[in-house]
PDB file of N, CA and C in Angstrom:
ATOM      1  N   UNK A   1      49.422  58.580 -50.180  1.00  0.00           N
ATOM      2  CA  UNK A   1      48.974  59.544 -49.214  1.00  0.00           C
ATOM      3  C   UNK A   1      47.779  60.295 -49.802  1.00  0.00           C
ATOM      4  N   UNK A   2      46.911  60.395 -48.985  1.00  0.00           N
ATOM      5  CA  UNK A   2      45.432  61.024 -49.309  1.00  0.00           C
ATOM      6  C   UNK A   2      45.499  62.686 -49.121  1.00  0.00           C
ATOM      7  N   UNK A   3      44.912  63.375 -49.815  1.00  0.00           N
ATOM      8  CA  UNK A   3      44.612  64.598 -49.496  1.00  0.00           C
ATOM      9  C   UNK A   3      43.170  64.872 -49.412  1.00  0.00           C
ATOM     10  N   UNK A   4      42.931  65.788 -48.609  1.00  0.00           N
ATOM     11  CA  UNK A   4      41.121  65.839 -48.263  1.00  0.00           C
ATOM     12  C   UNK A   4      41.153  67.484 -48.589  1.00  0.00           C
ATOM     13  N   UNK A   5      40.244  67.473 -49.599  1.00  0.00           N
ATOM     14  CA  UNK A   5      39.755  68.545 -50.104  1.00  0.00           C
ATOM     15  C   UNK A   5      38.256  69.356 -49.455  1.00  0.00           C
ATOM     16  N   UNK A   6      37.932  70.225 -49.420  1.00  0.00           N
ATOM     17  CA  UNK A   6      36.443  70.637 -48.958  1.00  0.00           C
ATOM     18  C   UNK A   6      35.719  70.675 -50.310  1.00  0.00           C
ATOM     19  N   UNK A   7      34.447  70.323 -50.542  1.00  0.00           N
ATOM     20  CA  UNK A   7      33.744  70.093 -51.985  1.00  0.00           C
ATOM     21  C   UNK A   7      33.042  71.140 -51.516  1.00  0.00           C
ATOM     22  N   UNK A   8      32.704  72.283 -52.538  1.00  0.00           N
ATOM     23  CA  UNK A   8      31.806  73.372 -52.127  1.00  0.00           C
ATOM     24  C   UNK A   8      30.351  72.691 -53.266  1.00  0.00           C
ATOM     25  N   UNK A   9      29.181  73.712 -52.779  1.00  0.00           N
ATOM     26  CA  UNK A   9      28.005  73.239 -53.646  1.00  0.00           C
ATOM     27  C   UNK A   9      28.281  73.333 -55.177  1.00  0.00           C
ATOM     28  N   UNK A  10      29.245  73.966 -55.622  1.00  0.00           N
ATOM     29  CA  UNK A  10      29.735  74.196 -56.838  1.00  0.00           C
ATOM     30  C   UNK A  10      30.781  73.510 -57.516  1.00  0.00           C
ATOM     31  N   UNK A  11      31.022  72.731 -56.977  1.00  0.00           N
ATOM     32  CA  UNK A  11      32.151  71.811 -57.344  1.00  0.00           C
ATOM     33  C   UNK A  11      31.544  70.404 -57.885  1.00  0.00           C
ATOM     34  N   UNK A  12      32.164  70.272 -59.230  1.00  0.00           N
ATOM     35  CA  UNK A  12      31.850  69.150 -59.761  1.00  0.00           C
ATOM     36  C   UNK A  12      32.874  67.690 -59.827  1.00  0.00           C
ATOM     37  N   UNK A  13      32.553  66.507 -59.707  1.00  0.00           N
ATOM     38  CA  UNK A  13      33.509  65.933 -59.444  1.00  0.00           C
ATOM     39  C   UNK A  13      33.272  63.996 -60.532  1.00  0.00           C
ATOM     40  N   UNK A  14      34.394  63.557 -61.359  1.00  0.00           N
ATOM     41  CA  UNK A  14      34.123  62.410 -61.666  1.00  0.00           C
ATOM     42  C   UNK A  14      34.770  61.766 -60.576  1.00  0.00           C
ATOM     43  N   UNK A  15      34.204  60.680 -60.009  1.00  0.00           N
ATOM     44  CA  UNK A  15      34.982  59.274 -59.400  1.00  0.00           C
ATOM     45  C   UNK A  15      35.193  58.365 -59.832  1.00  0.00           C
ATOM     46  N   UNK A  16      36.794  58.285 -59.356  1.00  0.00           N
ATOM     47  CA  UNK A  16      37.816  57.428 -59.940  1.00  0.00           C
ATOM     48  C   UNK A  16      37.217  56.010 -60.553  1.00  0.00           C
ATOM     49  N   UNK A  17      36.224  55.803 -60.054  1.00  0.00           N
ATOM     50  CA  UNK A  17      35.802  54.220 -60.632  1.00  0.00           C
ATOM     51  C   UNK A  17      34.923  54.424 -61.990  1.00  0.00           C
ATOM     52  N   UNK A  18      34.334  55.894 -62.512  1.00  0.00           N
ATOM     53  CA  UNK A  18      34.086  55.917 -63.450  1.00  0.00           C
ATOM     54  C   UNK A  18      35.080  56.298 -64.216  1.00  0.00           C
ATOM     55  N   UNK A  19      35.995  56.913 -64.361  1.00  0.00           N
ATOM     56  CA  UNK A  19      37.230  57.436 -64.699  1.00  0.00           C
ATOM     57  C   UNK A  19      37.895  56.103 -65.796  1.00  0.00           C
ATOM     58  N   UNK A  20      37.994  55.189 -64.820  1.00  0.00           N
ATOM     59  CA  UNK A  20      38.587  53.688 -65.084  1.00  0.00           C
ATOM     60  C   UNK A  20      38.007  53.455 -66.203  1.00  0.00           C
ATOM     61  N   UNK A  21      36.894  53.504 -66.832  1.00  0.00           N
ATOM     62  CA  UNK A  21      35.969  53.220 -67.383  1.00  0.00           C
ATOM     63  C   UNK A  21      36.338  53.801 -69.226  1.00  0.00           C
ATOM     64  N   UNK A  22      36.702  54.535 -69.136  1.00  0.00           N
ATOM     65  CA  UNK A  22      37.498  55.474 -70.393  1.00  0.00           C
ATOM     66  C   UNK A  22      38.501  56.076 -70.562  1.00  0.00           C
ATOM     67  N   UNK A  23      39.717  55.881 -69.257  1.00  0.00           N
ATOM     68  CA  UNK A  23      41.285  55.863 -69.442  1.00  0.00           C
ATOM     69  C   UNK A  23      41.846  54.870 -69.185  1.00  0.00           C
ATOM     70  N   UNK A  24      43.076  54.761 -69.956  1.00  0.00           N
ATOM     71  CA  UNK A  24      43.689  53.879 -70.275  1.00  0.00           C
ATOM     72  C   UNK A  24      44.713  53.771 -69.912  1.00  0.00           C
ATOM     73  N   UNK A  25      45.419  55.659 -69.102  1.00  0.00           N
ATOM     74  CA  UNK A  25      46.443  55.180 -68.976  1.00  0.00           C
ATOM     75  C   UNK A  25      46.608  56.914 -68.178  1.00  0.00           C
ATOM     76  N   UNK A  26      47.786  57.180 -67.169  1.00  0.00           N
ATOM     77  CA  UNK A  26      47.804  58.799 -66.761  1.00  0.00           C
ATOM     78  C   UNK A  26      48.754  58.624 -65.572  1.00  0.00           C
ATOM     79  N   UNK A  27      49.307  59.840 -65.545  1.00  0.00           N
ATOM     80  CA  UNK A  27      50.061  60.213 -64.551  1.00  0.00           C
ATOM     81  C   UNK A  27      49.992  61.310 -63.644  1.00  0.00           C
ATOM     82  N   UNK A  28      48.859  61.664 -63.530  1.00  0.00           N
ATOM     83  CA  UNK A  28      47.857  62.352 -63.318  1.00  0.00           C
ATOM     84  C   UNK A  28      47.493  61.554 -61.800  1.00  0.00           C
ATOM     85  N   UNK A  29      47.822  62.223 -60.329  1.00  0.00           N
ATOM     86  CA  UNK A  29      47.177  61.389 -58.945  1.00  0.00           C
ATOM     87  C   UNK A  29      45.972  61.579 -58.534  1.00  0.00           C
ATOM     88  N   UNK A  30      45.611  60.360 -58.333  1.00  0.00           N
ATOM     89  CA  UNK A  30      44.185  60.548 -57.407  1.00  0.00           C
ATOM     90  C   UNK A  30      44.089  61.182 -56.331  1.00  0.00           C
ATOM     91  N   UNK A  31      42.990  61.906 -56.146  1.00  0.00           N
ATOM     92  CA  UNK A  31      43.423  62.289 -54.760  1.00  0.00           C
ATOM     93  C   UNK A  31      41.995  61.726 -54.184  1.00  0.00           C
ATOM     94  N   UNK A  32      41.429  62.156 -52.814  1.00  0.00           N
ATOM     95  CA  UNK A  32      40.315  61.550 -52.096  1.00  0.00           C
ATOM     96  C   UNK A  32      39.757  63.085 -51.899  1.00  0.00           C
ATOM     97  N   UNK A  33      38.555  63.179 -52.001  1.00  0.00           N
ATOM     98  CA  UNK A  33      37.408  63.967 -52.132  1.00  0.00           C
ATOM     99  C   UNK A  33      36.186  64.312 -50.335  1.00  0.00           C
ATOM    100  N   UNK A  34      36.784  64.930 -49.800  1.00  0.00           N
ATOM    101  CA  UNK A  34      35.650  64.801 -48.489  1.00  0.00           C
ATOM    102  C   UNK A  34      34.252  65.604 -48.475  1.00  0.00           C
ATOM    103  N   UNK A  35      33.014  65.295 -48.938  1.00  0.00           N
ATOM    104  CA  UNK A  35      32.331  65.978 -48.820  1.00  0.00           C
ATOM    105  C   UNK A  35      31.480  66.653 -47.531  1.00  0.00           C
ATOM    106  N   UNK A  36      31.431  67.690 -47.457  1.00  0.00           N
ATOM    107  CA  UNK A  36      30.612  68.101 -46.219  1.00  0.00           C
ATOM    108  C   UNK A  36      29.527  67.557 -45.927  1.00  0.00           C
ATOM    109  N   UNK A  37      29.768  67.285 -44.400  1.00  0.00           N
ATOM    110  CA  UNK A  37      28.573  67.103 -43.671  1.00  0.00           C
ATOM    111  C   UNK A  37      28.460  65.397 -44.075  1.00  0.00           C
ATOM    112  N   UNK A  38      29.274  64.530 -44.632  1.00  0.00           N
ATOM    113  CA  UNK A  38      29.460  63.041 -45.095  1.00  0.00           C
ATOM    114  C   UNK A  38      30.377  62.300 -44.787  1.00  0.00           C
ATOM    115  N   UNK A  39      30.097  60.922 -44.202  1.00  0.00           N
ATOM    116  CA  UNK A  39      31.474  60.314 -43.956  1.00  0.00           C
ATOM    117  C   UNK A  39      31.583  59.607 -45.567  1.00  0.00           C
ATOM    118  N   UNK A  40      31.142  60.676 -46.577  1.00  0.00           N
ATOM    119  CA  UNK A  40      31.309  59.500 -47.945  1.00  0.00           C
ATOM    120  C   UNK A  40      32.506  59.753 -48.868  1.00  0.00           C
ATOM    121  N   UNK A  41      33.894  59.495 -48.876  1.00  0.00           N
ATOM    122  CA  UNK A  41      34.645  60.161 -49.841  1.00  0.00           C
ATOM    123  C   UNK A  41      34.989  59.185 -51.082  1.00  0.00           C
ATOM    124  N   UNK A  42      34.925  60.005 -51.712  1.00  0.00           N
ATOM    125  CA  UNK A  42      35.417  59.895 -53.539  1.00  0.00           C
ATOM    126  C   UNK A  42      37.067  60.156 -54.036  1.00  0.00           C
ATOM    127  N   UNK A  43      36.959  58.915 -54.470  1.00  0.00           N
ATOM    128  CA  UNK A  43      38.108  59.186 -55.275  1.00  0.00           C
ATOM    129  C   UNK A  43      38.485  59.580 -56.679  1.00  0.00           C
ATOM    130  N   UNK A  44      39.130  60.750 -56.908  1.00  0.00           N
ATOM    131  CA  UNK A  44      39.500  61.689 -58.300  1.00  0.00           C
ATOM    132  C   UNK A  44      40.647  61.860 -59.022  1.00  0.00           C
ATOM    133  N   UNK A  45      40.868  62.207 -59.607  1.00  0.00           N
ATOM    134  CA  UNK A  45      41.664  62.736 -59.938  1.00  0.00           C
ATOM    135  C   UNK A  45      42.133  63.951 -60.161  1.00  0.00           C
ATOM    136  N   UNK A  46      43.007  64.762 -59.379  1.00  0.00           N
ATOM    137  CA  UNK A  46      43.271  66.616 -59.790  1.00  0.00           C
ATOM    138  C   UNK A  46      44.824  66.846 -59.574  1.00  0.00           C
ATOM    139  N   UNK A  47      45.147  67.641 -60.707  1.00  0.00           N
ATOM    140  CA  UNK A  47      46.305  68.445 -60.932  1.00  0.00           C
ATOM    141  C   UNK A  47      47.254  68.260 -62.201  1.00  0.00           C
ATOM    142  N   UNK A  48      48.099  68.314 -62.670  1.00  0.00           N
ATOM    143  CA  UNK A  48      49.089  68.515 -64.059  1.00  0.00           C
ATOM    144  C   UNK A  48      48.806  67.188 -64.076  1.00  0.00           C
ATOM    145  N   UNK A  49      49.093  66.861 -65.759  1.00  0.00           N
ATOM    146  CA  UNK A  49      49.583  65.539 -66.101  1.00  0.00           C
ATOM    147  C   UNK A  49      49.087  65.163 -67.356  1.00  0.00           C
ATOM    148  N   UNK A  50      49.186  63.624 -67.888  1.00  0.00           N
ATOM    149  CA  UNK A  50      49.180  63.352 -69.058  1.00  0.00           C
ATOM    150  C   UNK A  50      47.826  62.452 -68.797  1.00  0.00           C
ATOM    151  N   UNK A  51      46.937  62.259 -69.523  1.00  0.00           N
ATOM    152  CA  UNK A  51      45.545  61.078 -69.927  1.00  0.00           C
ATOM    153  C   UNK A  51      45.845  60.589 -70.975  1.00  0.00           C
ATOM    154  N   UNK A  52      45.906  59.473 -71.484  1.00  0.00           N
ATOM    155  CA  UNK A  52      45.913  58.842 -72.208  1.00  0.00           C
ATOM    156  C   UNK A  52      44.686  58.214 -72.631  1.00  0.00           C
ATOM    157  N   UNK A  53      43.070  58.085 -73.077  1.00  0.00           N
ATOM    158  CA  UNK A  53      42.115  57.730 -72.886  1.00  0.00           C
ATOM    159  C   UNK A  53      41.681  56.277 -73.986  1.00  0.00           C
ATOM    160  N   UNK A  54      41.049  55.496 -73.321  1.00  0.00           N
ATOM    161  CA  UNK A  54      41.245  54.249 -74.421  1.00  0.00           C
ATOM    162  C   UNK A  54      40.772  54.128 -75.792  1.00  0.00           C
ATOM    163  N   UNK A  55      40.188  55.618 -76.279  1.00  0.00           N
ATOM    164  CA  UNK A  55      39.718  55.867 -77.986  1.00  0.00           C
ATOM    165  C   UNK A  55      41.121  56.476 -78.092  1.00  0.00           C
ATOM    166  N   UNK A  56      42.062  56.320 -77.509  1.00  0.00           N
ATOM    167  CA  UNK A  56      43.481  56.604 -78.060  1.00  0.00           C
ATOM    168  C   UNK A  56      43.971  58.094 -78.076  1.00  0.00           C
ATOM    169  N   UNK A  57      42.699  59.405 -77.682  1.00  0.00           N
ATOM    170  CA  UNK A  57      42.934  60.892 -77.537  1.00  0.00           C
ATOM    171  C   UNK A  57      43.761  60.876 -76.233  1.00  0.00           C
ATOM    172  N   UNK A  58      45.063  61.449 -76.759  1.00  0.00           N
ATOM    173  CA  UNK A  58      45.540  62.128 -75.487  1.00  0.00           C
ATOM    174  C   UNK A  58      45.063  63.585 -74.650  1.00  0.00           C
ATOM    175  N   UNK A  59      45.320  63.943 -73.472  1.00  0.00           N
ATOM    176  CA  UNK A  59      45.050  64.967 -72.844  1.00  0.00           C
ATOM    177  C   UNK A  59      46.307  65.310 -71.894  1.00  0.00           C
ATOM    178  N   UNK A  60      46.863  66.915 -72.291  1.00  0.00           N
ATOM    179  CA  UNK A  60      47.854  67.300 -71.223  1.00  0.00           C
ATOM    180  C   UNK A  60      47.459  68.618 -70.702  1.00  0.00           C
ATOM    181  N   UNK A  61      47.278  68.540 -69.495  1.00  0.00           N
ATOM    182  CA  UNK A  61      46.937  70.000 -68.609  1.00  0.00           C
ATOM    183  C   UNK A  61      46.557  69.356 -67.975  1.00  0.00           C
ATOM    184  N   UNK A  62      45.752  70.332 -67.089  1.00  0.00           N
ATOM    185  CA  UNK A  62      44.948  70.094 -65.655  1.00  0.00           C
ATOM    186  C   UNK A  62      43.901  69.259 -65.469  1.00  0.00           C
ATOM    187  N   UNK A  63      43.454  68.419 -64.566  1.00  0.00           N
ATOM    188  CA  UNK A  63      42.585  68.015 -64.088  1.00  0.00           C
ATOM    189  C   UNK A  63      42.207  68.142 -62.593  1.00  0.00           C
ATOM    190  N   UNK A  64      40.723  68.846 -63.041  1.00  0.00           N
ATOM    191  CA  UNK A  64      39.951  69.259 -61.467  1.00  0.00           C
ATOM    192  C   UNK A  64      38.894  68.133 -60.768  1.00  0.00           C
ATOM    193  N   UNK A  65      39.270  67.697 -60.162  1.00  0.00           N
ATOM    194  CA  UNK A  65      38.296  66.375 -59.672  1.00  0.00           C
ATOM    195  C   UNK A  65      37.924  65.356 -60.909  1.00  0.00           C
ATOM    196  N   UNK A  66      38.620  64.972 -61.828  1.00  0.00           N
ATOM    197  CA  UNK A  66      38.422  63.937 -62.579  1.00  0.00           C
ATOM    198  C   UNK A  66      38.127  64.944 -64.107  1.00  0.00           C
ATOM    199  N   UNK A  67      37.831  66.183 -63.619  1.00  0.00           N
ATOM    200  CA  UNK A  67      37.309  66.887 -65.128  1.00  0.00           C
ATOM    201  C   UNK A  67      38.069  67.764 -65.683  1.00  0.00           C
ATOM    202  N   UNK A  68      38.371  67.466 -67.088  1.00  0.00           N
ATOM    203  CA  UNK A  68      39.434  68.181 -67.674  1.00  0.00           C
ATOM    204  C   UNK A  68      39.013  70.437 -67.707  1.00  0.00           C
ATOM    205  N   UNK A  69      39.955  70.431 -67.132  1.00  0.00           N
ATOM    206  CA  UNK A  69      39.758  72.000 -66.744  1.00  0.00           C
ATOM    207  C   UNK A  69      41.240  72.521 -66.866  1.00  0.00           C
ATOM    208  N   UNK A  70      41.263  73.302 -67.944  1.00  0.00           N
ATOM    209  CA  UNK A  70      42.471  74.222 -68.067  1.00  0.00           C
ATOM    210  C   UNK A  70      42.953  75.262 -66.932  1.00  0.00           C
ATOM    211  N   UNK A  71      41.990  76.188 -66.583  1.00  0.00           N
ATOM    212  CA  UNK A  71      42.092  76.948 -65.568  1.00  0.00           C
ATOM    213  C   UNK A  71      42.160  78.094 -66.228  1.00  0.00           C
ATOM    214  N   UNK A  72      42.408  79.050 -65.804  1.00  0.00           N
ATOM    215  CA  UNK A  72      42.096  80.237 -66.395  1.00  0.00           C
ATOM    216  C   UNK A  72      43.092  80.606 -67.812  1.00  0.00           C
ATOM    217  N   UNK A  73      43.036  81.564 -67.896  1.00  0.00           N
ATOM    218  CA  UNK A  73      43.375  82.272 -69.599  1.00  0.00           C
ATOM    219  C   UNK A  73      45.291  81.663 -69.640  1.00  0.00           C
ATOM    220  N   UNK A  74      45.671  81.845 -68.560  1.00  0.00           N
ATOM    221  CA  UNK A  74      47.030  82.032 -68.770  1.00  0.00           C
ATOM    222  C   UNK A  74      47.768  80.348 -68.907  1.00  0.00           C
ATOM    223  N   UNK A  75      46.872  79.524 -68.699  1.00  0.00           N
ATOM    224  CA  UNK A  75      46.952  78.217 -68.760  1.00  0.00           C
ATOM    225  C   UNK A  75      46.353  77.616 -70.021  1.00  0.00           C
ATOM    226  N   UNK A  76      46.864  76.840 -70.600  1.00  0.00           N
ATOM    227  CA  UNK A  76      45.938  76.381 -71.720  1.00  0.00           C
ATOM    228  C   UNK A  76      46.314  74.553 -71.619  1.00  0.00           C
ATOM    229  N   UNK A  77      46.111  73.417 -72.095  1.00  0.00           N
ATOM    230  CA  UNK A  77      46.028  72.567 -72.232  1.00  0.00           C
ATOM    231  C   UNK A  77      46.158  72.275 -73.857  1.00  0.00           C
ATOM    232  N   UNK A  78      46.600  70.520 -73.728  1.00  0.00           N
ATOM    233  CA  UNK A  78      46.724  70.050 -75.222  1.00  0.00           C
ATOM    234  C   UNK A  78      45.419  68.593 -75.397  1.00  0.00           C
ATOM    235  N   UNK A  79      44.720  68.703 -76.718  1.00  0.00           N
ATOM    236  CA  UNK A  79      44.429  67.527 -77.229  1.00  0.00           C
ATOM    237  C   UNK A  79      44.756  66.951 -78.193  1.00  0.00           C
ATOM    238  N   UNK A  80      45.148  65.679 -78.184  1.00  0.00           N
ATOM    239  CA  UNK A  80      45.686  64.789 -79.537  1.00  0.00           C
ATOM    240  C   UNK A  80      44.611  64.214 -79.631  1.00  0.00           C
ATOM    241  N   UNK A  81      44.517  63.942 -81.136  1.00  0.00           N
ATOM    242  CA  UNK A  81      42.852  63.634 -81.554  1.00  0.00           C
ATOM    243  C   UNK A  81      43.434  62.118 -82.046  1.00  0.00           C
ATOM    244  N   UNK A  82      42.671  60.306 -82.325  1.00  0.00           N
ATOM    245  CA  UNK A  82      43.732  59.571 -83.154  1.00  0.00           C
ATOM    246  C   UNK A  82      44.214  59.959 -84.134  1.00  0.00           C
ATOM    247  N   UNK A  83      43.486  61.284 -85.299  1.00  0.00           N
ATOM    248  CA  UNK A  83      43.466  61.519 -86.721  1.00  0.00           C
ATOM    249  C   UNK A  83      44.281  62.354 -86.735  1.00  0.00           C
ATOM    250  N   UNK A  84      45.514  62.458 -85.358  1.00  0.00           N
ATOM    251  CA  UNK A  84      46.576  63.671 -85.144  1.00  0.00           C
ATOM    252  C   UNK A  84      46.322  64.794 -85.265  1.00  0.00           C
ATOM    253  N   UNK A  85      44.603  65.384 -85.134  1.00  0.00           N
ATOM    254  CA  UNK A  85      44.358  66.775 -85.261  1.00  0.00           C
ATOM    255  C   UNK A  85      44.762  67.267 -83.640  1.00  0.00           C
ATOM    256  N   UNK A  86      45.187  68.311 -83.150  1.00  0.00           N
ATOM    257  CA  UNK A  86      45.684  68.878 -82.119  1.00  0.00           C
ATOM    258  C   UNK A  86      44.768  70.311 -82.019  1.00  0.00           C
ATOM    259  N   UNK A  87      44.474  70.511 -80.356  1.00  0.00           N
ATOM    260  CA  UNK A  87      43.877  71.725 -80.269  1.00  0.00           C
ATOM    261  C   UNK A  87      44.844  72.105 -78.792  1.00  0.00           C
ATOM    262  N   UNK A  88      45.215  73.129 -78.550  1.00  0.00           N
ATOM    263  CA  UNK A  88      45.805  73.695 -77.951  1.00  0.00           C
ATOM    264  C   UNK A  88      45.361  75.000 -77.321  1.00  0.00           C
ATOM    265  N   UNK A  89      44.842  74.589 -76.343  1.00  0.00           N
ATOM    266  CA  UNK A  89      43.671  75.964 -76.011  1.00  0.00           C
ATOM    267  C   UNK A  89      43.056  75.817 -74.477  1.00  0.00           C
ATOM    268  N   UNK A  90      41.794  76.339 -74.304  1.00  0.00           N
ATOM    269  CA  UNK A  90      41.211  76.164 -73.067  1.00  0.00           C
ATOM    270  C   UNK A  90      40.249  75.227 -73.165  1.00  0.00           C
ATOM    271  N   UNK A  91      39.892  74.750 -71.757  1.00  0.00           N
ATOM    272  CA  UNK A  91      38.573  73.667 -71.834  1.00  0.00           C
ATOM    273  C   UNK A  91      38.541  74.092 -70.836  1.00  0.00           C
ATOM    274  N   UNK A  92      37.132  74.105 -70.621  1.00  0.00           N
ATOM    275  CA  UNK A  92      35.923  74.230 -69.375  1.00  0.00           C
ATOM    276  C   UNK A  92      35.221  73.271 -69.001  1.00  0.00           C
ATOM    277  N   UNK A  93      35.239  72.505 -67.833  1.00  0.00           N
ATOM    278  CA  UNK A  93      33.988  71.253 -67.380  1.00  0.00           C
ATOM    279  C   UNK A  93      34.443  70.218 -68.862  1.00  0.00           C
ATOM    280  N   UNK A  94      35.269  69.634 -69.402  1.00  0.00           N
ATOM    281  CA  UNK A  94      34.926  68.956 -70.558  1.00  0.00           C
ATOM    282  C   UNK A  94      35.082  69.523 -71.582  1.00  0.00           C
ATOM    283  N   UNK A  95      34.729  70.444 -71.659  1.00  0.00           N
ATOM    284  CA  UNK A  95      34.089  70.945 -73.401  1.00  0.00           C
ATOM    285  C   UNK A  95      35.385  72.044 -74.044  1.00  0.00           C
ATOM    286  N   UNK A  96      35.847  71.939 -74.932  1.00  0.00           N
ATOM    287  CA  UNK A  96      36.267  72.866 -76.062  1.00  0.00           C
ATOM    288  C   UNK A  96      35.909  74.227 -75.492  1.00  0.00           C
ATOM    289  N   UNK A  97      36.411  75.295 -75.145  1.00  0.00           N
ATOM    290  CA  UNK A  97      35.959  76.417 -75.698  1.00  0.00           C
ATOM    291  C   UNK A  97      35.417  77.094 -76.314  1.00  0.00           C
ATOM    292  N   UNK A  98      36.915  76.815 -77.332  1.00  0.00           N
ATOM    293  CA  UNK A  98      36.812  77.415 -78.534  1.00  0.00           C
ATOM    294  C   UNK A  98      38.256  78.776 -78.350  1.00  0.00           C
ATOM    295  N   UNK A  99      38.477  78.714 -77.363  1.00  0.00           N
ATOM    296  CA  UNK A  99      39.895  79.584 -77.253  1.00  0.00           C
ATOM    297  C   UNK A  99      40.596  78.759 -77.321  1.00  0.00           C
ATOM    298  N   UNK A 100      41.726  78.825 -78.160  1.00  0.00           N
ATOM    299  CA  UNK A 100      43.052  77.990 -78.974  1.00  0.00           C
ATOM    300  C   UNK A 100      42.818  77.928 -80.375  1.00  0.00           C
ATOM    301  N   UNK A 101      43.871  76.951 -80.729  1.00  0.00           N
ATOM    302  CA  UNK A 101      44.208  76.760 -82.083  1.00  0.00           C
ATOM    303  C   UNK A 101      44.172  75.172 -82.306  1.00  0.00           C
ATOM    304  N   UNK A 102      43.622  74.418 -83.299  1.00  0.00           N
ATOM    305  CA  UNK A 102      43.510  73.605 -83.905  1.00  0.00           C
ATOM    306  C   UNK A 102      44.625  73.369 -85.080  1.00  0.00           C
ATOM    307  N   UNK A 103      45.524  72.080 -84.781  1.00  0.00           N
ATOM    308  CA  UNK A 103      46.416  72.099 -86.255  1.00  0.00           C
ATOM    309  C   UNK A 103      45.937  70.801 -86.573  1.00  0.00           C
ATOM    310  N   UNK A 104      45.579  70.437 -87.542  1.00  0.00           N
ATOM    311  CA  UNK A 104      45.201  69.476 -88.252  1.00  0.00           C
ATOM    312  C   UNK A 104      45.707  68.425 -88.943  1.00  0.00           C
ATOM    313  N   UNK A 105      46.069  67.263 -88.973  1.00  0.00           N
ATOM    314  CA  UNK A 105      47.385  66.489 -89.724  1.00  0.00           C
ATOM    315  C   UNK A 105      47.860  66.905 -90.758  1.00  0.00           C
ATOM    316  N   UNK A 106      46.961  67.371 -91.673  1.00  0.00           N
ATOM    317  CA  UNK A 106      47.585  67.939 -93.316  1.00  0.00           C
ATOM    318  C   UNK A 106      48.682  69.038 -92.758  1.00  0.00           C
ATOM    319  N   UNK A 107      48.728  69.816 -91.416  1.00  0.00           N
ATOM    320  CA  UNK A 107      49.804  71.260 -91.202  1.00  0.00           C
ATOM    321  C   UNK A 107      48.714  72.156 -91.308  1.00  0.00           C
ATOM    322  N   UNK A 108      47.565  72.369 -91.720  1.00  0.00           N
ATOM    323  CA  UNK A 108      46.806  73.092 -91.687  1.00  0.00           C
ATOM    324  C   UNK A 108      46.377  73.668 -89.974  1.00  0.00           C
ATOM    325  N   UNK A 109      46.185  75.093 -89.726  1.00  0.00           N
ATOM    326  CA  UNK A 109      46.087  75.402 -88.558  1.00  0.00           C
ATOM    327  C   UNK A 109      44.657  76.705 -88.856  1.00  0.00           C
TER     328      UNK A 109
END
C-alpha cells in the first residue's frame, strides 16, 4: 500500500532506485513520493528501522525520504562502523553532527 506525501520546496528526497545502489539490506518501507504540480512519483524510503548498507555500516533510526535524519534532539539514532566503532547521536541530511557519543572497539568512548 502506497502513501502519498506532499513534497514541499524544502524537502529533500533519495529514490528508491538509487538507494538499491548502496543497501544491502532494511526494514525500513518504501513509501511513494507525490510531487506538486507532477504526475511524477518517487519511490523512498521514510520512517523507523534498520539499514544494513553493502560496506557492511549499519544504520538504526529514522529515515526521511531515503535520507538518514534523526529528527530532533529527543531522538537520536545508531551507527555501526565495520571496525565496530559506534556513534550514537544525531544526524542531519546524512552527515554526523557531532551531537552523541562515539565508542570505539578498544571500549574507548
Amino acid at each position: 500500500m502506497n502513501k502519498y506525501i506532499k513534497v514541499t520546496n524544502k524537502d529533500i528526497y533519495v529514490p528508491q532506485k538509487l538507494l538499491e545502489h548502496i543497501i544491502k539490506e532494511t526494514d525500513v518501507m518504501p513509501i511513494t513520493i507525490e510531487e506538486e504540480q507532477s504526475e511524477i512519483f518517487f519511490g523512498s524510503l521514510s520512517g523507523l528501522g534498520k539499514i544494513i548498507f553493502k560496506n557492511k555500516t549499519v544504520y538504526e533510526g529514522n529515515v526521511k525520504y531515503g535520507i538518514l535524519e534523526s529528527g530532533d534532539e529527543k531522538r537520536s539514532c545508531t551507527l555501526t562502523f565495520p571496525n565496530q566503532t559506534k556513534y550514537d547521536g544525531h544526524i542531519k541530511q546524512n552527515q554526523i553532527t557531532g551531537y552523541g557519543t562515539y565508542t570505539f572497539g578498544s571500549g574507548s568512548v
